[in-house]
PDB file of N, CA and C in Angstrom:
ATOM      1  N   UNK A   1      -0.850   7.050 -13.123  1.00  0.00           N
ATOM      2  CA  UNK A   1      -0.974   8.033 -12.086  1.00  0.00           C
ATOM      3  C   UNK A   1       0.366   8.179 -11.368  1.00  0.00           C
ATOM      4  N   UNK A   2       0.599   9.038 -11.088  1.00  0.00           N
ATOM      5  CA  UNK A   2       2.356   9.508 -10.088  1.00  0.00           C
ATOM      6  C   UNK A   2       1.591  10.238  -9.235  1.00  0.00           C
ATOM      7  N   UNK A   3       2.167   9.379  -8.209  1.00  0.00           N
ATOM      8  CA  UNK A   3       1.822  10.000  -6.435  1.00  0.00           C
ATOM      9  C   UNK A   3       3.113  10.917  -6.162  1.00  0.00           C
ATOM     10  N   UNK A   4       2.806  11.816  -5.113  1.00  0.00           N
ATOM     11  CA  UNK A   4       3.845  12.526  -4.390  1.00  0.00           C
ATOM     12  C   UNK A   4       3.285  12.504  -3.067  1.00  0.00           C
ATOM     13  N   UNK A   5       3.939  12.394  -2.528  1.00  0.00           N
ATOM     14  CA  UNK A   5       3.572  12.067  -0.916  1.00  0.00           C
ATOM     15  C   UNK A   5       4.059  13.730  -0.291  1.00  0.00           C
ATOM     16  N   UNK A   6       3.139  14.251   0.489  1.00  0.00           N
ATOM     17  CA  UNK A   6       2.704  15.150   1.180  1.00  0.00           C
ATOM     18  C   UNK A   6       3.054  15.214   2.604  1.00  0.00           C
ATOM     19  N   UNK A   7       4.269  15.187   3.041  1.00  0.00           N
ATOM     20  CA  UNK A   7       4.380  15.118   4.290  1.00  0.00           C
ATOM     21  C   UNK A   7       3.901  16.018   5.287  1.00  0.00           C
ATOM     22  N   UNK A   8       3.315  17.083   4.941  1.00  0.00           N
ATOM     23  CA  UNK A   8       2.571  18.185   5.501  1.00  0.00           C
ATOM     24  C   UNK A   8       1.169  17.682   6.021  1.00  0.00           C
ATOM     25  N   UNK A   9       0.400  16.884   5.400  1.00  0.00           N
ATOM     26  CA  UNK A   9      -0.701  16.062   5.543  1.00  0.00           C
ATOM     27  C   UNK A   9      -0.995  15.737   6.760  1.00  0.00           C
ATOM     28  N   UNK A  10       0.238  15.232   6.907  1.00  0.00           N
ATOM     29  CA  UNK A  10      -0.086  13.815   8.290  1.00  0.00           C
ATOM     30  C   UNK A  10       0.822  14.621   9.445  1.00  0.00           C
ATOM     31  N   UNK A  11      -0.016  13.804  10.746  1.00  0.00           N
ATOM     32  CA  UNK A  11       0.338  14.354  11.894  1.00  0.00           C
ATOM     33  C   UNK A  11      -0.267  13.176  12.718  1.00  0.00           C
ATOM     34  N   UNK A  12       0.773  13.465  14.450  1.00  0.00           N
ATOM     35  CA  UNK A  12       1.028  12.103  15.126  1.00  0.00           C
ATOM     36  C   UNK A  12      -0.681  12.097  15.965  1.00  0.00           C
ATOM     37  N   UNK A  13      -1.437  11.394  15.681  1.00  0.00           N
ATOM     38  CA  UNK A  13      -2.842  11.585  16.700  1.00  0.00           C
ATOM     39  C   UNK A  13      -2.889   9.992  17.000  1.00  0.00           C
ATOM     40  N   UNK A  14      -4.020  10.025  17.976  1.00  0.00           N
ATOM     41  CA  UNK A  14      -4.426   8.343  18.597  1.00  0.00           C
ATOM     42  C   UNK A  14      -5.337   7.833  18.047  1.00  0.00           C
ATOM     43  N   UNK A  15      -5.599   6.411  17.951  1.00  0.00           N
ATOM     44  CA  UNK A  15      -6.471   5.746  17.646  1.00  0.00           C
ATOM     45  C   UNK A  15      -7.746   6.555  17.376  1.00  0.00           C
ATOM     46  N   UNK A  16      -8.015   6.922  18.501  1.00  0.00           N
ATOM     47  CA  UNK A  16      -9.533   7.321  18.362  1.00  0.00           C
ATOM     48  C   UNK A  16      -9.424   8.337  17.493  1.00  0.00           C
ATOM     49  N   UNK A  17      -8.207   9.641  17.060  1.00  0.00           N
ATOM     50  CA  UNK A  17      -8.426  10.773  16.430  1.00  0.00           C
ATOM     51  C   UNK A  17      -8.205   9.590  15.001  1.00  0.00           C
ATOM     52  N   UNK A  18      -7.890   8.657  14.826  1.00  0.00           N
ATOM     53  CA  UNK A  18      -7.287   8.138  13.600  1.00  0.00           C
ATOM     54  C   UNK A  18      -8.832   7.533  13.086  1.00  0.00           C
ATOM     55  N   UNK A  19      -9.270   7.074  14.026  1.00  0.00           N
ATOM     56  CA  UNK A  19     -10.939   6.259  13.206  1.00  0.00           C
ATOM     57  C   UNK A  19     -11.630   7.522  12.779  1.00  0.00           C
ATOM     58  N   UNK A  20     -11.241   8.477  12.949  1.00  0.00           N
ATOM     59  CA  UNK A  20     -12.543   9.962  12.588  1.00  0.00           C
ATOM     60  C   UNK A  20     -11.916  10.664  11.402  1.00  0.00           C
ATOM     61  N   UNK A  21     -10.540  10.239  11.150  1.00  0.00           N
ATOM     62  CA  UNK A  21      -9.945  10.749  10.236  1.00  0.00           C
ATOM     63  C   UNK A  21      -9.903  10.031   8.421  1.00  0.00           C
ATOM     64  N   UNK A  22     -10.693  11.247   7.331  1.00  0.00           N
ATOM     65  CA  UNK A  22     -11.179  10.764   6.181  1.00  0.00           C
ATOM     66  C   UNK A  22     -10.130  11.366   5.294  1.00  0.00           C
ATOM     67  N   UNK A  23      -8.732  10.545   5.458  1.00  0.00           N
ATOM     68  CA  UNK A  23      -7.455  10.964   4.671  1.00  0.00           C
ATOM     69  C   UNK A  23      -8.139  10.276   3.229  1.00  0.00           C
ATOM     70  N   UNK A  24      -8.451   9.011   3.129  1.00  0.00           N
ATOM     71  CA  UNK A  24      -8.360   8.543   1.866  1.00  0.00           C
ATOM     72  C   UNK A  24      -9.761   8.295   1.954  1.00  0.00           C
ATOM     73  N   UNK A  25     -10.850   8.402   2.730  1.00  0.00           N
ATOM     74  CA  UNK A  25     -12.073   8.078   2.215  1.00  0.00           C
ATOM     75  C   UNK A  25     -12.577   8.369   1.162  1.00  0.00           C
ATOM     76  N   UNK A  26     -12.589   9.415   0.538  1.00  0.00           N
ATOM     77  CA  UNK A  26     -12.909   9.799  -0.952  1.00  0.00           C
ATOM     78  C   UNK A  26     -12.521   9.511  -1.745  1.00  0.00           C
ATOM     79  N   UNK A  27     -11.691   8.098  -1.943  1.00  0.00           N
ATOM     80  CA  UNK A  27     -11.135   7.613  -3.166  1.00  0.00           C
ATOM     81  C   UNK A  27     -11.884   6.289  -3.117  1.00  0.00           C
ATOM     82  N   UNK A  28     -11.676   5.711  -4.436  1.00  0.00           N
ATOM     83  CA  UNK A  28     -12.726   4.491  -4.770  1.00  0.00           C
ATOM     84  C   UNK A  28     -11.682   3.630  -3.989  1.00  0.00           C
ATOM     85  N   UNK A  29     -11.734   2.485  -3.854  1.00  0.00           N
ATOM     86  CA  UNK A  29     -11.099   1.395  -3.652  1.00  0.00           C
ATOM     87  C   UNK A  29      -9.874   0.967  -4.719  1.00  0.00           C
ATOM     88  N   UNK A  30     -10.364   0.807  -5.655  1.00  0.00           N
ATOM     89  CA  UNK A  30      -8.791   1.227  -6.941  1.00  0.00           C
ATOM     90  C   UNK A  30      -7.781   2.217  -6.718  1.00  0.00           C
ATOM     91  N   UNK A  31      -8.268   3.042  -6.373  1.00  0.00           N
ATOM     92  CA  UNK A  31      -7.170   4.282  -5.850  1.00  0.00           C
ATOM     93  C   UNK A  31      -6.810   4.319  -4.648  1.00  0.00           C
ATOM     94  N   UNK A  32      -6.976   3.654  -3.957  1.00  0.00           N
ATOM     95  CA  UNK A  32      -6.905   3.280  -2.502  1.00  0.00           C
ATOM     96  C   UNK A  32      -5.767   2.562  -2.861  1.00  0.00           C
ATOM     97  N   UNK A  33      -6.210   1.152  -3.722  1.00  0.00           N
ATOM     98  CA  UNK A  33      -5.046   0.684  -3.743  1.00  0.00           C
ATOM     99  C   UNK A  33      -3.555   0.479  -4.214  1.00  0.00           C
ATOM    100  N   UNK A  34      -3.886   1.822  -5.309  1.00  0.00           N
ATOM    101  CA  UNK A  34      -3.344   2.640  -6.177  1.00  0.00           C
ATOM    102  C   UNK A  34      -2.132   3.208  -5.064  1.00  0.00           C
ATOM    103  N   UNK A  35      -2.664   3.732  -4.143  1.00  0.00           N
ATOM    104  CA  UNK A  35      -2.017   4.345  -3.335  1.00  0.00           C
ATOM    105  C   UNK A  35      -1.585   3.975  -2.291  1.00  0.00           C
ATOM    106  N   UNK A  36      -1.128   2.753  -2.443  1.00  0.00           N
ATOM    107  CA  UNK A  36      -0.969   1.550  -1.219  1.00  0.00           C
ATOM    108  C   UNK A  36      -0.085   1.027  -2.101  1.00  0.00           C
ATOM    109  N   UNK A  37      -0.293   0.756  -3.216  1.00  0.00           N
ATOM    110  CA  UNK A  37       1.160   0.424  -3.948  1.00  0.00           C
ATOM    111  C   UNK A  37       2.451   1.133  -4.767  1.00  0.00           C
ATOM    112  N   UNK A  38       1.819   2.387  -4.294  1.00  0.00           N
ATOM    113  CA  UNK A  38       2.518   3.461  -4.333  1.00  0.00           C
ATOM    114  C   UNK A  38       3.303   3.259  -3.312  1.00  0.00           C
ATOM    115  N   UNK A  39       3.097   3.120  -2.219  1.00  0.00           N
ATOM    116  CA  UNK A  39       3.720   3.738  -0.785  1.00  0.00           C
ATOM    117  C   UNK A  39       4.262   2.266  -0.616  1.00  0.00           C
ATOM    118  N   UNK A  40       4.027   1.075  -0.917  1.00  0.00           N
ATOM    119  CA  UNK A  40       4.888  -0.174  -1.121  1.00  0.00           C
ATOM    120  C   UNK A  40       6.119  -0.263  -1.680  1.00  0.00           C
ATOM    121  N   UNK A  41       6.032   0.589  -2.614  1.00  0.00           N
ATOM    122  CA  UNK A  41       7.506   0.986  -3.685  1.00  0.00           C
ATOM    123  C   UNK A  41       8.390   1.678  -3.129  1.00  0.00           C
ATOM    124  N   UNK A  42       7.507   2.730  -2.498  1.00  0.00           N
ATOM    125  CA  UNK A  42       8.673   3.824  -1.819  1.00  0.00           C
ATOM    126  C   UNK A  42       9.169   3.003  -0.676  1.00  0.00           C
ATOM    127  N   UNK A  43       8.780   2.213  -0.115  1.00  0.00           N
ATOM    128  CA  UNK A  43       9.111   1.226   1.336  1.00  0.00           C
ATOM    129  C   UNK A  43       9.839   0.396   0.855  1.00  0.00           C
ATOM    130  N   UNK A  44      10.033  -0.309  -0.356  1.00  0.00           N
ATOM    131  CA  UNK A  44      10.496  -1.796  -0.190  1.00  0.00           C
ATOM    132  C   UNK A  44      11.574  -1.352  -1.594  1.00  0.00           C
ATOM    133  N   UNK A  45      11.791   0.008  -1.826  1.00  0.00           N
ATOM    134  CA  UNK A  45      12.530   0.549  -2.960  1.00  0.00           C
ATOM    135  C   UNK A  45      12.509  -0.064  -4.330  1.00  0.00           C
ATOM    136  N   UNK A  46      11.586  -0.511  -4.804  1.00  0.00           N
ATOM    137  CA  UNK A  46      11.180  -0.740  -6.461  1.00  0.00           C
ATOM    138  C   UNK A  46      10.809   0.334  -7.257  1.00  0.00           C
ATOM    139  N   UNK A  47      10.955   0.033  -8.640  1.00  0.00           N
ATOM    140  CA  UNK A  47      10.009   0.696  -9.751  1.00  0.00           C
ATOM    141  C   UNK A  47       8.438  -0.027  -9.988  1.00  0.00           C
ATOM    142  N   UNK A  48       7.891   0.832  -9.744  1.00  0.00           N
ATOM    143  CA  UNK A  48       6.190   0.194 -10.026  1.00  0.00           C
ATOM    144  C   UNK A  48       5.737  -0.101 -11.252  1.00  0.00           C
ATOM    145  N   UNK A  49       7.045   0.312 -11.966  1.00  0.00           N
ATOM    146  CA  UNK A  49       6.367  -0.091 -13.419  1.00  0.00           C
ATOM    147  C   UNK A  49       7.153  -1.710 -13.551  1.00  0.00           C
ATOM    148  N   UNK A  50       8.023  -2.212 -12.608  1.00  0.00           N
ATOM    149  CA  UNK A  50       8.277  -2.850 -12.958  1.00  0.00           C
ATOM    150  C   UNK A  50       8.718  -3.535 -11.467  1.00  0.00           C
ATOM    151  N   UNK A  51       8.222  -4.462 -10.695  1.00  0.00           N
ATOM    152  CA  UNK A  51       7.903  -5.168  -9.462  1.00  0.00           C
ATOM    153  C   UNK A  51       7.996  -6.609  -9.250  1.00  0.00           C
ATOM    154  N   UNK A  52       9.158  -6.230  -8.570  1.00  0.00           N
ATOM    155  CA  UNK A  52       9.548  -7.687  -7.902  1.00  0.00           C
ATOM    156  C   UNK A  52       8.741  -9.167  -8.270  1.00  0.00           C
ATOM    157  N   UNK A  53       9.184  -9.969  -8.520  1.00  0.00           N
ATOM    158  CA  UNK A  53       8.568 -11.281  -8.542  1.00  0.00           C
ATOM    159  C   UNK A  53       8.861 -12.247  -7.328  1.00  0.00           C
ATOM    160  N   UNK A  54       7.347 -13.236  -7.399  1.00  0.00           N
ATOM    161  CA  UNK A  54       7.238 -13.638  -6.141  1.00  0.00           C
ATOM    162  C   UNK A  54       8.093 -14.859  -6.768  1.00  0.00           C
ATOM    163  N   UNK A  55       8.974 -15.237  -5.736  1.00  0.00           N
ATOM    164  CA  UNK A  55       9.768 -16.047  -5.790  1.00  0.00           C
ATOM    165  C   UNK A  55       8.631 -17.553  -5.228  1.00  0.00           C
ATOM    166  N   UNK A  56       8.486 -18.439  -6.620  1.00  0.00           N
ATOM    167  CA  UNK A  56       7.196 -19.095  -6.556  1.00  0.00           C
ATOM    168  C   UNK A  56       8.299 -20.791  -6.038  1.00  0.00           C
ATOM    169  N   UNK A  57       9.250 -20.828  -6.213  1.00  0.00           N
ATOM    170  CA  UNK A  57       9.808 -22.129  -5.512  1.00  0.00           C
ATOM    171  C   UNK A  57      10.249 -22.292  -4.132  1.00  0.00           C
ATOM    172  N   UNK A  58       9.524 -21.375  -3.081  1.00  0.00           N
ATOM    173  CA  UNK A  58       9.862 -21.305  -1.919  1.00  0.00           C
ATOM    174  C   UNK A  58       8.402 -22.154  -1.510  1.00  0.00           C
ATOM    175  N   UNK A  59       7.415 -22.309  -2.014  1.00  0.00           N
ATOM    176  CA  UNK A  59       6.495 -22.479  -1.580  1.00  0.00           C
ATOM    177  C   UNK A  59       5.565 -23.838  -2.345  1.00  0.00           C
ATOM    178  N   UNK A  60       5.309 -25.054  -1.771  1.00  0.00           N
ATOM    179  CA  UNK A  60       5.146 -26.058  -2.592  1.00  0.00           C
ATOM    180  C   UNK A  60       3.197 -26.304  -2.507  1.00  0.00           C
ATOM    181  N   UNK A  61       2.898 -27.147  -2.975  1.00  0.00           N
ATOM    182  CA  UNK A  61       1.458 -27.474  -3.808  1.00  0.00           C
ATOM    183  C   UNK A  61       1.293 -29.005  -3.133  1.00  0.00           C
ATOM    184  N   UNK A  62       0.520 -29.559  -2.220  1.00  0.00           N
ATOM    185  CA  UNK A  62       0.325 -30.722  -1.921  1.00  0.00           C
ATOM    186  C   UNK A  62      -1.204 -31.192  -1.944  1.00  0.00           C
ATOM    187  N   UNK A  63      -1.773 -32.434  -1.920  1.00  0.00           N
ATOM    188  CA  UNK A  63      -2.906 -32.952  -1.508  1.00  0.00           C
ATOM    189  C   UNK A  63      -2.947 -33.165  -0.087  1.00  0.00           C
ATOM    190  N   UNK A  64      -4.299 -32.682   0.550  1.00  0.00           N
ATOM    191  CA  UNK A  64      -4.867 -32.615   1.702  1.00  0.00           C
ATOM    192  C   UNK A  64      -5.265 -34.118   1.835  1.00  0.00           C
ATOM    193  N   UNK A  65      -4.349 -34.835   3.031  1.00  0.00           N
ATOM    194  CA  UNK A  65      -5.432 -36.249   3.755  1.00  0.00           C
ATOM    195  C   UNK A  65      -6.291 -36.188   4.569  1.00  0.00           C
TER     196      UNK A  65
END
């Protein structure tokens, strides 16, 4: 799937206009998140076909006393 982002879409409202608002309700949850890692790429400047790795030696594995 290739997203294009719609800047025409969106506009500045408050909380309360934001809970009434069904931008993505009609998409399943896959496409939700489809489109959340879409907009991750464009933010953090990657290719989605091909995404950063978690740098796994920053973070260590112990037993709980």
């Amino acid at each position: 799937m290739d997203f294009k982002l719609d800047r025409t879409a969106f506009s500045k409202q408050s909380h309360q206009d934001e809970d009434s608002s069904k931008t993505f309700r009609h998409l399943c949850y896959k496409e939700r998140l489809e489109v959340a890692f879409y907009l991750n790429s464009v933010a953090f400047n990657f290719d989605r076909n091909n995404p950063p790795k978690m740098d796994k030696t920053y973070f260590t594995k112990r037993a709980r006393n």
